[in-house]
C-alpha atoms as a PDB file:
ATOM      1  CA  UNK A   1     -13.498  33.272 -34.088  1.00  0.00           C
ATOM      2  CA  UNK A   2     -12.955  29.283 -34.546  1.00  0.00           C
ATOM      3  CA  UNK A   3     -12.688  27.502 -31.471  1.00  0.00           C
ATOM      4  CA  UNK A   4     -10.110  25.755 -30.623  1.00  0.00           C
ATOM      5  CA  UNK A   5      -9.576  22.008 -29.523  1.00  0.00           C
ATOM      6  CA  UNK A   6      -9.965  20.551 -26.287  1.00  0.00           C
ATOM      7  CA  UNK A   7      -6.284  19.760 -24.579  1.00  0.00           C
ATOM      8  CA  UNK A   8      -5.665  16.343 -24.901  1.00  0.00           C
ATOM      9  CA  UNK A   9      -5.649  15.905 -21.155  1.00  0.00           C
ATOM     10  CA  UNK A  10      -8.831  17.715 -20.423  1.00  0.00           C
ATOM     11  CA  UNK A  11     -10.093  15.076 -22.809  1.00  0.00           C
ATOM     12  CA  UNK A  12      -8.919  11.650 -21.268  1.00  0.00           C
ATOM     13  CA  UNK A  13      -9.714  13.453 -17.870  1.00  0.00           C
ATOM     14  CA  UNK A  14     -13.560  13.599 -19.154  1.00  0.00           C
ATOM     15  CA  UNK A  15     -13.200   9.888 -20.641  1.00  0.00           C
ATOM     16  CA  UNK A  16     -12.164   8.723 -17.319  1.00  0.00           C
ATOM     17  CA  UNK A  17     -14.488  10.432 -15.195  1.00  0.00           C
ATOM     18  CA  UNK A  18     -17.261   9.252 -17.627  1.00  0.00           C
ATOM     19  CA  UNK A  19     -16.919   5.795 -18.891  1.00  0.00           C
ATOM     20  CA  UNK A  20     -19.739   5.356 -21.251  1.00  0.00           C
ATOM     21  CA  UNK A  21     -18.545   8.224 -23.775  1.00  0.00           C
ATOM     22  CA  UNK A  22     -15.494   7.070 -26.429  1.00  0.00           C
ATOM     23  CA  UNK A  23     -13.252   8.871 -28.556  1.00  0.00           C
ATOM     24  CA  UNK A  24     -14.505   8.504 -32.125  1.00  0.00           C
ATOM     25  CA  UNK A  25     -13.034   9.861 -35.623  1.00  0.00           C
ATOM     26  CA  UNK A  26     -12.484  12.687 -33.381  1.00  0.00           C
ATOM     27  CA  UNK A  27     -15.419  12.860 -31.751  1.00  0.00           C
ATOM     28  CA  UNK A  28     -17.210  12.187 -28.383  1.00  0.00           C
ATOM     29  CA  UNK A  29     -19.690   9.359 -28.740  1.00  0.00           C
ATOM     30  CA  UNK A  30     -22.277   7.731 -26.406  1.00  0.00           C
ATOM     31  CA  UNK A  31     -25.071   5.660 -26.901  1.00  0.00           C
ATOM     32  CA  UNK A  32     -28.162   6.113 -23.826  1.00  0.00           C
ATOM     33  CA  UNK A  33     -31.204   3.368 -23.621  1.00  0.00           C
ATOM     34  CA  UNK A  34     -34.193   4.325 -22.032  1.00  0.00           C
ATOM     35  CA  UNK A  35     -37.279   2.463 -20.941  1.00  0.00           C
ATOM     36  CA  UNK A  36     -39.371   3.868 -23.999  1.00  0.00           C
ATOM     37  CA  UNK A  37     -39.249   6.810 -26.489  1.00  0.00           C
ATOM     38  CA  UNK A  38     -41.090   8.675 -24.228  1.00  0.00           C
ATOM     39  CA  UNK A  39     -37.852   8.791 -21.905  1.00  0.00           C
ATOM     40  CA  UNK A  40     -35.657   9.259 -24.750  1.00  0.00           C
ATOM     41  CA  UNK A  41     -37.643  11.784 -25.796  1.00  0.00           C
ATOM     42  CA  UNK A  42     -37.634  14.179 -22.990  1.00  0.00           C
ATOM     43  CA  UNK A  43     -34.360  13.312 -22.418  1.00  0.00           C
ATOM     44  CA  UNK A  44     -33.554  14.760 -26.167  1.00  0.00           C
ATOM     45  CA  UNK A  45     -36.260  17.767 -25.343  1.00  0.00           C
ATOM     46  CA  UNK A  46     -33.847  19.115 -22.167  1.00  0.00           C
ATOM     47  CA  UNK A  47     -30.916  18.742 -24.051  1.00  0.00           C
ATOM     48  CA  UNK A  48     -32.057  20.205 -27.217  1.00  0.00           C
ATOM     49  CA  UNK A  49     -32.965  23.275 -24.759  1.00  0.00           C
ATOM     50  CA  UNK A  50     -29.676  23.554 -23.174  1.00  0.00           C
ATOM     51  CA  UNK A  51     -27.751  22.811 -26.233  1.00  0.00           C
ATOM     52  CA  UNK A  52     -29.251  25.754 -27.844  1.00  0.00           C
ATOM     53  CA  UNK A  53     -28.592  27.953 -25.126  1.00  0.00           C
ATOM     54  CA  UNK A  54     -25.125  27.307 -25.766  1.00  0.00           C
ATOM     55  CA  UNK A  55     -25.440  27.670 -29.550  1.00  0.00           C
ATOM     56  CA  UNK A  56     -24.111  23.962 -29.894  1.00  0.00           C
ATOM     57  CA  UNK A  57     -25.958  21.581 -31.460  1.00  0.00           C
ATOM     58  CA  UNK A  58     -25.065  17.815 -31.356  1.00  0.00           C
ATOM     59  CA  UNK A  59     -25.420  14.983 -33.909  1.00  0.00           C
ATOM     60  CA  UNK A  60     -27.740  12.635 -32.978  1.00  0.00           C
ATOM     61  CA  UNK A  61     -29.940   9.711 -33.730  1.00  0.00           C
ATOM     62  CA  UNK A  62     -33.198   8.446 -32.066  1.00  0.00           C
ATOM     63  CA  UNK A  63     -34.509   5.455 -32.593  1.00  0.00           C
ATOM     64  CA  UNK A  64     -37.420   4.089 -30.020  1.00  0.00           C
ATOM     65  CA  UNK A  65     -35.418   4.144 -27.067  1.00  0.00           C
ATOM     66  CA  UNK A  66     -31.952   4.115 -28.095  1.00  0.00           C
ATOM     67  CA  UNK A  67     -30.321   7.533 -28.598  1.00  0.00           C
ATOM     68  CA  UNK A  68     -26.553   7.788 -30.095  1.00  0.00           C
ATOM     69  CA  UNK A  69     -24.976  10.825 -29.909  1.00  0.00           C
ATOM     70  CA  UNK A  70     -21.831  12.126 -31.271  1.00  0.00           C
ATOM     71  CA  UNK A  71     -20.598  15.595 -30.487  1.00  0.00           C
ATOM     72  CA  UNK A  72     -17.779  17.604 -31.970  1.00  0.00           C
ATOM     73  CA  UNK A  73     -17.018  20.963 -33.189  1.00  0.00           C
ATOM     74  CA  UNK A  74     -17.278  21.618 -36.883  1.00  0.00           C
ATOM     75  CA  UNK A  75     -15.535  24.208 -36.812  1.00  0.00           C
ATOM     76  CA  UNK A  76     -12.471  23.495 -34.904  1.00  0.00           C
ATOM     77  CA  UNK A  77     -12.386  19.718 -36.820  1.00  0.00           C
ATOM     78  CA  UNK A  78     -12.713  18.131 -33.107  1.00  0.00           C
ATOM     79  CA  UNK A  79     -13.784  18.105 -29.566  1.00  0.00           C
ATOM     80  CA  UNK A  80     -14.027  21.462 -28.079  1.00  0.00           C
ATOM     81  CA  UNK A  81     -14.663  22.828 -24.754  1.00  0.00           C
ATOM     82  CA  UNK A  82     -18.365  23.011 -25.538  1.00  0.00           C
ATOM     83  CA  UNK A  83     -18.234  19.304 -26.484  1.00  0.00           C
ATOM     84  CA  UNK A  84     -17.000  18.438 -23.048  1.00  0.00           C
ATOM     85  CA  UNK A  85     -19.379  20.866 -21.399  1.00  0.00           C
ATOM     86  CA  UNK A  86     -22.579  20.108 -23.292  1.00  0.00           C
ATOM     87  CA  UNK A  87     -21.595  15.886 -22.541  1.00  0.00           C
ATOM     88  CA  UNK A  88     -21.316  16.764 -19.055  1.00  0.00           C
ATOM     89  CA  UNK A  89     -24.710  18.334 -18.845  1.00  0.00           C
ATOM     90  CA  UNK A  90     -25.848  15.602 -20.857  1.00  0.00           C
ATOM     91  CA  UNK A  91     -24.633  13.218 -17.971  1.00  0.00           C
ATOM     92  CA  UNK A  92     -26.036  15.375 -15.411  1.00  0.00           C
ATOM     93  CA  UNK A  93     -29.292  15.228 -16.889  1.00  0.00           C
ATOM     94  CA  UNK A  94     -29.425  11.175 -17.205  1.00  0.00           C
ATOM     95  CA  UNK A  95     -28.182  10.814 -13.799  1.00  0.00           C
ATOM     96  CA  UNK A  96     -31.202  12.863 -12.619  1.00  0.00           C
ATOM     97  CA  UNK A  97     -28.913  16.015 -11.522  1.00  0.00           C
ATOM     98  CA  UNK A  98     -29.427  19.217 -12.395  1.00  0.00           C
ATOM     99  CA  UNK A  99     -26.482  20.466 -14.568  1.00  0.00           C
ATOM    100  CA  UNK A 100     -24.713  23.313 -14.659  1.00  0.00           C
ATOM    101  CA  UNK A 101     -25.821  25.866 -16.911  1.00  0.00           C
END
């Protein structure tokens, strides 16, 4: 079964209520800094964990302590709902919350 897009709403709702993440050739993009890769890191490590829980995986680059991330559904050819709910955990996590699984 493909998954389908996010609704356009349900997208600028998530934009607003997180201002760091963009809309990029149709995908969600954020760039994190971190006080070393050893924060960066672990951050990657508990996202890597829950993302594979969820069987979504995102595209990513690490370098020291800058991480940019870009997530999107292949499948679909966008932003999904698992886009918007792995970026939310991803939020939760670098806010120090604990996210919803």
């Amino acid at each position: 079964m493909t998954p389908t897009h996010a609704a356009p709403a349900g997208i600028e709702v998530f934009l607003q209520e997180h201002p760091h993440w963009t809309l990029r050739n149709n995908t969600l993009h954020r760039e994190y800094l971190f006080p070393d890769f050893v924060a960066a890191f672990g951050f990657m490590t508990q996202v890597a964990l829950r993302a594979e829980q969820a069987g979504h995986h995102p595209a990513w680059c690490n370098v020291y302590n800058r991480l940019v991330v870009d997530l999107s559904t292949h499948d679909a050819g966008g932003v999904t709902e698992k886009d918007l709910a792995l970026a939310r955990q991803m939020e939760a996590l670098f806010q120090g919350k604990r996210p919803a699984a």
